[in-house]
N, C-alpha and C. Protein backbone atom coordinates (compact mmCIF):
# COMPACT_ATOMS: atom_id res chain seq x y z
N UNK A 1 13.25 15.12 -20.21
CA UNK A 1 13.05 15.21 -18.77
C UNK A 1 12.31 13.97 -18.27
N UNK A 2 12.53 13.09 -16.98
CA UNK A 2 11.89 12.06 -16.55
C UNK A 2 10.75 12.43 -15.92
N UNK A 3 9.84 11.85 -16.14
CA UNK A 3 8.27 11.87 -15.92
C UNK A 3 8.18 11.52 -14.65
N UNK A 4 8.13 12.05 -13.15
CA UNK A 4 7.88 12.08 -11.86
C UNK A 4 7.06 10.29 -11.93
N UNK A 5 7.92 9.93 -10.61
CA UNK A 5 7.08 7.87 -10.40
C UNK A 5 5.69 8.58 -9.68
N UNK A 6 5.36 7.45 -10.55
CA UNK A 6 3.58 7.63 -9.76
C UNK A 6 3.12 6.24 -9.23
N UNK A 7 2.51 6.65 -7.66
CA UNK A 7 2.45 5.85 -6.67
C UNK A 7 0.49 4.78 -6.81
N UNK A 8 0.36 4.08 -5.96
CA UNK A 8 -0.58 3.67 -5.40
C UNK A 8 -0.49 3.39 -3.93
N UNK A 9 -1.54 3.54 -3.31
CA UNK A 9 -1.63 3.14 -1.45
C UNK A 9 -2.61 2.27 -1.88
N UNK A 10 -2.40 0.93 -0.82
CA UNK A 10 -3.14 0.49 -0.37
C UNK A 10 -3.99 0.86 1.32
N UNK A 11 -4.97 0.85 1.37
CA UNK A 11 -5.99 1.84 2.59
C UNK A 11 -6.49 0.27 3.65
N UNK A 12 -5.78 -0.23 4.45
CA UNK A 12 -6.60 -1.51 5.19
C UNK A 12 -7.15 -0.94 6.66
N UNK A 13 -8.40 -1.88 7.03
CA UNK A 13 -9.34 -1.18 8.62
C UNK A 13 -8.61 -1.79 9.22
N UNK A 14 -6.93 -1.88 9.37
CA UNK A 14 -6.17 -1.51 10.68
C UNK A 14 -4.69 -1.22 10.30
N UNK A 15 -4.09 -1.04 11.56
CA UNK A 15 -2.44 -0.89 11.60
C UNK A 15 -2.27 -2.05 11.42
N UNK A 16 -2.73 -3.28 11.90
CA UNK A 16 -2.50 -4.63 12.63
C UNK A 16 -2.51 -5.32 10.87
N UNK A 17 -3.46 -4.82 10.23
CA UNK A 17 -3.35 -5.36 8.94
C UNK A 17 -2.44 -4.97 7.83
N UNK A 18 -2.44 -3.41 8.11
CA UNK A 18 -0.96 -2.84 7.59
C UNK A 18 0.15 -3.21 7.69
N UNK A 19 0.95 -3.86 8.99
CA UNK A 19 1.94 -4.52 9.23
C UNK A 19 1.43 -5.85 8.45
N UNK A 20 0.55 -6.51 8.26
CA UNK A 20 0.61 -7.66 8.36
C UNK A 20 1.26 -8.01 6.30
N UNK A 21 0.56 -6.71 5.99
CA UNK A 21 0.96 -6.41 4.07
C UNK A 21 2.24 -6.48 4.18
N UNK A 22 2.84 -5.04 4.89
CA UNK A 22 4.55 -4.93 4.92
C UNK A 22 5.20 -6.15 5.14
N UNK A 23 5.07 -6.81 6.08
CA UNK A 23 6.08 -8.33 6.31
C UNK A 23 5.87 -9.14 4.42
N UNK A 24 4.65 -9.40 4.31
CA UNK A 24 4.37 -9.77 3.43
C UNK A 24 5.11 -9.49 2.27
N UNK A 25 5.07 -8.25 2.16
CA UNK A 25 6.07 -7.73 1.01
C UNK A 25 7.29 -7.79 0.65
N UNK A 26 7.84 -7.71 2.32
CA UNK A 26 9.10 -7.36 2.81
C UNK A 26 10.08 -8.51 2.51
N UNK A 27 8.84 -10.20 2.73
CA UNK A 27 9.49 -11.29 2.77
C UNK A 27 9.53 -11.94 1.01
N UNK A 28 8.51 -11.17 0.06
CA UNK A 28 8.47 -10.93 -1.15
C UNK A 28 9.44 -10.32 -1.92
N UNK A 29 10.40 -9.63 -1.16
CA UNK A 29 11.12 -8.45 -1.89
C UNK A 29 10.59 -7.58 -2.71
N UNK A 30 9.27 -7.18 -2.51
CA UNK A 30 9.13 -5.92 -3.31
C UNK A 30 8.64 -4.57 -2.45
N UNK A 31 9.40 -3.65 -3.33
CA UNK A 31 9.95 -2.36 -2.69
C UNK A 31 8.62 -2.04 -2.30
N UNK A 32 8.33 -1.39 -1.03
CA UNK A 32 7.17 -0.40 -1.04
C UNK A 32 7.67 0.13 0.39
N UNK A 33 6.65 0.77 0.68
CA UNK A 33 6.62 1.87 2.05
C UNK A 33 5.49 2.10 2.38
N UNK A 34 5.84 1.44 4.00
CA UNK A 34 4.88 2.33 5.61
C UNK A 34 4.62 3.58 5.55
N UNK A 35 3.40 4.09 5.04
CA UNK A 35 3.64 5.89 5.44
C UNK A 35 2.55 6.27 6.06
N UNK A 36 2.20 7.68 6.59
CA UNK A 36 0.62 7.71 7.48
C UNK A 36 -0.47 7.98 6.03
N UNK A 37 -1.92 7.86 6.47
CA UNK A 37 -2.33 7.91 5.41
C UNK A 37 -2.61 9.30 4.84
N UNK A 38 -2.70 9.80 3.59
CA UNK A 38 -2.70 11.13 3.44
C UNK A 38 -4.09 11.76 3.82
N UNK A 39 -3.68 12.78 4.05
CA UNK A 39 -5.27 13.44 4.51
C UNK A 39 -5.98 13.19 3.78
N UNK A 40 -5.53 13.58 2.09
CA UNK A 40 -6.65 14.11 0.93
C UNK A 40 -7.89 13.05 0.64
N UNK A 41 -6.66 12.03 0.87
CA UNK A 41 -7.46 10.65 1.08
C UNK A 41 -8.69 10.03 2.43
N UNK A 42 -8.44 9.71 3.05
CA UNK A 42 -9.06 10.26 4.74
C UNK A 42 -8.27 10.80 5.46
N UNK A 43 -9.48 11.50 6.93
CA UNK A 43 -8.70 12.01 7.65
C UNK A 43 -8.49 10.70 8.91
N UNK A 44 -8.92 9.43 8.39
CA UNK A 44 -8.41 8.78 9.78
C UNK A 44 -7.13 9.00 9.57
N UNK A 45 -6.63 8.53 11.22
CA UNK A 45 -5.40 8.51 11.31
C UNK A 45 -4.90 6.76 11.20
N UNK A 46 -3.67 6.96 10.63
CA UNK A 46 -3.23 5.55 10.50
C UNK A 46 -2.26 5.06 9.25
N UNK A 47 -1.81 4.38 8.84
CA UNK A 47 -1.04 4.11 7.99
C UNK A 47 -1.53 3.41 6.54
N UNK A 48 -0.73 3.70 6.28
CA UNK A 48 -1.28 2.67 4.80
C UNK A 48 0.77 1.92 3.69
N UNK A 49 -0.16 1.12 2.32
CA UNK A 49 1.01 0.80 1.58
C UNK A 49 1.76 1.55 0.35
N UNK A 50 2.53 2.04 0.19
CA UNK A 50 2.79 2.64 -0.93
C UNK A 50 3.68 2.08 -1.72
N UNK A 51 3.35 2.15 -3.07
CA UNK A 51 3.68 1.04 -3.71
C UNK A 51 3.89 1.79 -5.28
N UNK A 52 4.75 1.28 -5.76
CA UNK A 52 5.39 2.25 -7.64
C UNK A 52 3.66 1.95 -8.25
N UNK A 53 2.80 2.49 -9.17
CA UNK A 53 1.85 1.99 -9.52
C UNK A 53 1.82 1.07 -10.16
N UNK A 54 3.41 0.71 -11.26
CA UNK A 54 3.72 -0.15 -11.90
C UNK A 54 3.52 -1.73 -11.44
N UNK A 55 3.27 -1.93 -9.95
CA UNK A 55 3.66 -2.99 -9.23
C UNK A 55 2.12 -3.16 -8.64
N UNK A 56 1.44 -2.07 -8.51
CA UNK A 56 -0.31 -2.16 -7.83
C UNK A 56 -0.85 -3.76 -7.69
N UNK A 57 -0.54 -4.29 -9.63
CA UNK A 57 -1.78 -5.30 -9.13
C UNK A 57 -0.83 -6.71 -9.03
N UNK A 58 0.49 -6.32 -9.13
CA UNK A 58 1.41 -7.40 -8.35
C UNK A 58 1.07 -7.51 -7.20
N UNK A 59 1.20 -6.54 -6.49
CA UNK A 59 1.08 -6.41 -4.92
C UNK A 59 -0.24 -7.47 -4.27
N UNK A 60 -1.44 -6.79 -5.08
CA UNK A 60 -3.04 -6.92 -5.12
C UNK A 60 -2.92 -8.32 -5.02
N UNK A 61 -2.35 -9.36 -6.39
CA UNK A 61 -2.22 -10.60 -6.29
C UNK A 61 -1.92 -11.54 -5.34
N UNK A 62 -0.37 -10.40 -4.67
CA UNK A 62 0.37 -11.04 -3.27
C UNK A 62 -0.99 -10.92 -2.54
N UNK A 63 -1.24 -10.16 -1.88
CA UNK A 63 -1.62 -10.01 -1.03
C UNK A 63 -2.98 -10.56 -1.02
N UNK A 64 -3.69 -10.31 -1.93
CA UNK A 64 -4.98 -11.60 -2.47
C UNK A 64 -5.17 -12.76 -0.98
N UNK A 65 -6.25 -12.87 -0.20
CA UNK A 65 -6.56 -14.21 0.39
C UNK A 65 -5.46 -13.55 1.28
N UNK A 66 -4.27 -13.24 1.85
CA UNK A 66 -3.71 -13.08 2.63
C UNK A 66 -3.52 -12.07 4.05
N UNK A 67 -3.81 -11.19 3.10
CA UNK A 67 -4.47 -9.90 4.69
C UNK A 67 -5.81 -8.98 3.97
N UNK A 68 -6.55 -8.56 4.53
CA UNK A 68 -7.52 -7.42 3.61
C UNK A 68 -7.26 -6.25 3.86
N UNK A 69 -7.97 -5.46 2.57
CA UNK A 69 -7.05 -4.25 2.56
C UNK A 69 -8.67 -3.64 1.98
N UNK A 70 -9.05 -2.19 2.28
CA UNK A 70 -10.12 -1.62 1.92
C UNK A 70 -10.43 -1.16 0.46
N UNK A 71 -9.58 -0.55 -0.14
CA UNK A 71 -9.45 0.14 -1.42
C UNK A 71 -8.17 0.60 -1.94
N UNK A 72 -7.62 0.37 -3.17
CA UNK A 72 -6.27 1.52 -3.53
C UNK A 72 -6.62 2.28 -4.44
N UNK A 73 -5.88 3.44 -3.59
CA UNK A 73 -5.79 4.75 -4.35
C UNK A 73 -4.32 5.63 -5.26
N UNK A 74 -4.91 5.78 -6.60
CA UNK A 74 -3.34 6.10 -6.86
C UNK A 74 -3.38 7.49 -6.72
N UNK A 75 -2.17 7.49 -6.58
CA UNK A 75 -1.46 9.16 -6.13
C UNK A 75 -1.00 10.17 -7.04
């Protein structure tokens, strides 16, 4: 049986910086997703990155010096 993908979010103090990851990624080609952030995690409201965990500190690297991001949490 295949072992369910397990995720990471990245958590940034805005939308404005959230978009700013996605382009980033987007123009990177690597897969991830816009989603709102989960409650369990906070209850602000707002978005965050979701990302295979496999790829976390790829991402981390991209994004390194380029937009800030608060903490990731894996899922």
């Amino acid at each position: 049986m295949m072992e369910p993908q397990k995720f990471a979010v990245f958590l940034f103090p805005s939308v404005r910086h959230a978009m700013t990851a996605e382009k980033i990624l987007r123009d990177e080609e690597i897969a991830h997703t816009l989603i709102p952030i989960p409650r369990h995690i906070s209850e602000d409201c707002g978005v965050c990155l979701r990302v295979g965990i496999d790829r976390q500190d790829q991402v981390a690297a991209i994004l390194q010096g380029a937009v800030t991001w608060e903490k990731i949490v894996p899922l």
